[in-house]
C-alpha atoms as a PDB file:
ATOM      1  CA  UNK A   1      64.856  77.035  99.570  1.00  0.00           C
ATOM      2  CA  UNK A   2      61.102  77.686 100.321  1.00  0.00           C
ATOM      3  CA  UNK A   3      58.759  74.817 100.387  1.00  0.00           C
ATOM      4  CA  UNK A   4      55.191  75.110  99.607  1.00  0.00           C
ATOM      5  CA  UNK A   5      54.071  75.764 103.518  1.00  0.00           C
ATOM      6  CA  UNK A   6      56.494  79.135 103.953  1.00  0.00           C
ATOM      7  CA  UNK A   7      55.520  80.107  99.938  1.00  0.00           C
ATOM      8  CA  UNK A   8      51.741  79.417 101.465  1.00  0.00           C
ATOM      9  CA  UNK A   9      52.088  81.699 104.594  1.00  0.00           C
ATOM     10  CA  UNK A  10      54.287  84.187 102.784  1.00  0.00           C
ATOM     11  CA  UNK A  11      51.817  84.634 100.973  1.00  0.00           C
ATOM     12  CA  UNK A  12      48.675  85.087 103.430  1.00  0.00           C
ATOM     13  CA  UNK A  13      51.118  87.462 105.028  1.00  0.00           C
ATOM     14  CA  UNK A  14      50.974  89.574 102.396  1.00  0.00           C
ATOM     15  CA  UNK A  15      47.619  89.857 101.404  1.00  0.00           C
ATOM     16  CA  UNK A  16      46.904  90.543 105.653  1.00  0.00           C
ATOM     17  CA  UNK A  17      48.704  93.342 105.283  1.00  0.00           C
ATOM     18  CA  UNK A  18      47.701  94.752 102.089  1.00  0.00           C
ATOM     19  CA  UNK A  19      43.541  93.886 103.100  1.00  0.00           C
ATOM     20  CA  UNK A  20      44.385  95.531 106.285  1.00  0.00           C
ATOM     21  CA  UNK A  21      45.512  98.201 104.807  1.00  0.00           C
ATOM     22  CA  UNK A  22      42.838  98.348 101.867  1.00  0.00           C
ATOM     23  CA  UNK A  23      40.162  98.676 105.118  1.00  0.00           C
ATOM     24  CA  UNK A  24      41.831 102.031 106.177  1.00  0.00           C
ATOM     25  CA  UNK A  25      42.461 105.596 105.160  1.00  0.00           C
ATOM     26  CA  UNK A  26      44.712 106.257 102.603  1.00  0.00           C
ATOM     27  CA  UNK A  27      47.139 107.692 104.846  1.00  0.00           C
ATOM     28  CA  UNK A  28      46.920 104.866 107.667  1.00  0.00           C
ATOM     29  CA  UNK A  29      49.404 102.818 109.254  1.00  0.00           C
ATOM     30  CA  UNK A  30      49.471  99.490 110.493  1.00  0.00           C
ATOM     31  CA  UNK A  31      51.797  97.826 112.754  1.00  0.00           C
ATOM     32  CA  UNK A  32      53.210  94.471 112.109  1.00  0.00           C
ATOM     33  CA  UNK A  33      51.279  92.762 114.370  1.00  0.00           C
ATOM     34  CA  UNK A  34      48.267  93.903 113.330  1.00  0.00           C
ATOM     35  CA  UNK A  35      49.054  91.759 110.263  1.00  0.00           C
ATOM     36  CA  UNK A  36      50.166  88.466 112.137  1.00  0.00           C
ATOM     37  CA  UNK A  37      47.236  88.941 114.442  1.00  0.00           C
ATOM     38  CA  UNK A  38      44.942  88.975 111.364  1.00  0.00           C
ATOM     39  CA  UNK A  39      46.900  85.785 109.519  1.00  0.00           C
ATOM     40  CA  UNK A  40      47.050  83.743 113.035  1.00  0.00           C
ATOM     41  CA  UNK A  41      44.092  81.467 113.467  1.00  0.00           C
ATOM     42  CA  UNK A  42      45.047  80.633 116.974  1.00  0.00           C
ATOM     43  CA  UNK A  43      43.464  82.289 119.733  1.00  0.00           C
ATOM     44  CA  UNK A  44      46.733  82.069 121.776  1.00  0.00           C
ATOM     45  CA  UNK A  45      49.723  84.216 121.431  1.00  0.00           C
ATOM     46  CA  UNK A  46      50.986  82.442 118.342  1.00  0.00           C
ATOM     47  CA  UNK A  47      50.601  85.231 116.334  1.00  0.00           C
ATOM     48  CA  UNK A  48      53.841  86.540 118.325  1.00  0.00           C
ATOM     49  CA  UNK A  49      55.873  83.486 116.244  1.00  0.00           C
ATOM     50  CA  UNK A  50      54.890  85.353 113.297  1.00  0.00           C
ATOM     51  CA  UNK A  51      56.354  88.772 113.517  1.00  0.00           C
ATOM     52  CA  UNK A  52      59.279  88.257 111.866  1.00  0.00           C
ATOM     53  CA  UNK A  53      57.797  86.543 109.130  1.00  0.00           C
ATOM     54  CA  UNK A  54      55.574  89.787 108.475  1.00  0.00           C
ATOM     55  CA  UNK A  55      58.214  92.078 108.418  1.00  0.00           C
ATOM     56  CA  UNK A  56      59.997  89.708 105.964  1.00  0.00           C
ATOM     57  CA  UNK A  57      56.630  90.270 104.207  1.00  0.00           C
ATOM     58  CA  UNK A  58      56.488  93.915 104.313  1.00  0.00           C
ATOM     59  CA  UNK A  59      60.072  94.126 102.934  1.00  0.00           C
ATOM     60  CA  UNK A  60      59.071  92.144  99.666  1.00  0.00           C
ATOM     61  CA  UNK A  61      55.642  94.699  99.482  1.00  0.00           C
ATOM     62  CA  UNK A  62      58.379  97.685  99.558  1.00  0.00           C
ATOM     63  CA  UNK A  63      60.364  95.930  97.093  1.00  0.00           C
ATOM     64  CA  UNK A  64      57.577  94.953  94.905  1.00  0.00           C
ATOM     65  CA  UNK A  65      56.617  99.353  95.473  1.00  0.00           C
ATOM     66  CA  UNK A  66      53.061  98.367  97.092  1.00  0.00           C
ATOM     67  CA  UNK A  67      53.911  99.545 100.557  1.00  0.00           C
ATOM     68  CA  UNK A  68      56.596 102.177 102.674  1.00  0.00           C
ATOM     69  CA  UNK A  69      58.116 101.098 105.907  1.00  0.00           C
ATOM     70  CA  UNK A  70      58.096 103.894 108.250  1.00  0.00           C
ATOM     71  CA  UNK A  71      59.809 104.815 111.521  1.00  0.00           C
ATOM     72  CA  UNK A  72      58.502 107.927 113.326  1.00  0.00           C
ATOM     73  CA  UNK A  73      56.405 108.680 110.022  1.00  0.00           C
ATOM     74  CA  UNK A  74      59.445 108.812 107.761  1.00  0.00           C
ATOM     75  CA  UNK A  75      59.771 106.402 105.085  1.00  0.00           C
ATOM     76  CA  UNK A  76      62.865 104.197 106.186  1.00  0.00           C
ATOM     77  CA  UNK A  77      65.211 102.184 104.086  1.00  0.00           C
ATOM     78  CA  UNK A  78      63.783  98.467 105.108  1.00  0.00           C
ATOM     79  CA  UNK A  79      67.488  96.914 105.526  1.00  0.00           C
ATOM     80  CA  UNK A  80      68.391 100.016 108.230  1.00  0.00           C
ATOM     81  CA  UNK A  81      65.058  99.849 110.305  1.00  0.00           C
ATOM     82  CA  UNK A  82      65.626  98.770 113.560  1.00  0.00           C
ATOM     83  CA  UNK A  83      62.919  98.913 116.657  1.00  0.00           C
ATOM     84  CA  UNK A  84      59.185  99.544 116.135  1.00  0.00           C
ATOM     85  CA  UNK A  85      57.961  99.785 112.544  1.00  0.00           C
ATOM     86  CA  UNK A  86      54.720 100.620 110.843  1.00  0.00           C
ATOM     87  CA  UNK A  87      53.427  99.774 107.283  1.00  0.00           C
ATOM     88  CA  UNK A  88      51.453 102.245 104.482  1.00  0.00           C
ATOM     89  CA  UNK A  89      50.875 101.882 101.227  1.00  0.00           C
ATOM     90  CA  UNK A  90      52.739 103.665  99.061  1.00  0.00           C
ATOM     91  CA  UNK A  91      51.917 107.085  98.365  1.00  0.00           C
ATOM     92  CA  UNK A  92      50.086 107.301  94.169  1.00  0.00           C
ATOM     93  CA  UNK A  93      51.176 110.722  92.775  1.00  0.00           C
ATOM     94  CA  UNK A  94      47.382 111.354  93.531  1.00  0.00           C
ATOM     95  CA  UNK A  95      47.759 110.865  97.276  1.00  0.00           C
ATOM     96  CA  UNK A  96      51.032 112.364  97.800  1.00  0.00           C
ATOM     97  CA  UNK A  97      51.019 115.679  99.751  1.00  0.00           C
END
């Protein structure tokens, strides 16, 4: 069970990687540790501690249908990605190609 500390940085996790995302092109990607760089207040490597974490955090975002998970720019089922991933938000009916 969560206590209020992990609900706490779950949660800044999430909004670093939708605000990072809100900053860029509608099409843009960001990598995972663009989003634990942003949440880290250290000026250290810490942020490193936090990867996992985010990617935890991206997997709720795809869940909750706010972001995709992409490998090689293809949309990638979140449970099967393995290696280097990169974030987007979702594409609207408006954005899609």
């Amino acid at each position: 069970m969560k206590d209020d500390a992990d609900r706490q940085r779950d949660g800044r996790l999430e909004r670093a990687i939708l605000d990072l995302l809100d900053r860029r092109g509608p099409d843009a990607t960001i990598c995972p540790s663009d989003a634990a760089r942003a949440a880290y207040a250290g000026d250290d490597d810490g942020w490193r501690d936090l990867m996992e974490p985010v990617r935890l955090a991206a997997r709720r975002l795809v869940a909750d249908g706010a972001v995709e998970i992409t490998q090689g720019g293809r949309p990638v089922d979140p449970a099967k990605a393995r290696g280097p991933i990169r974030i987007r938000r979702r594409p609207t009916p408006d954005t899609a190609a």
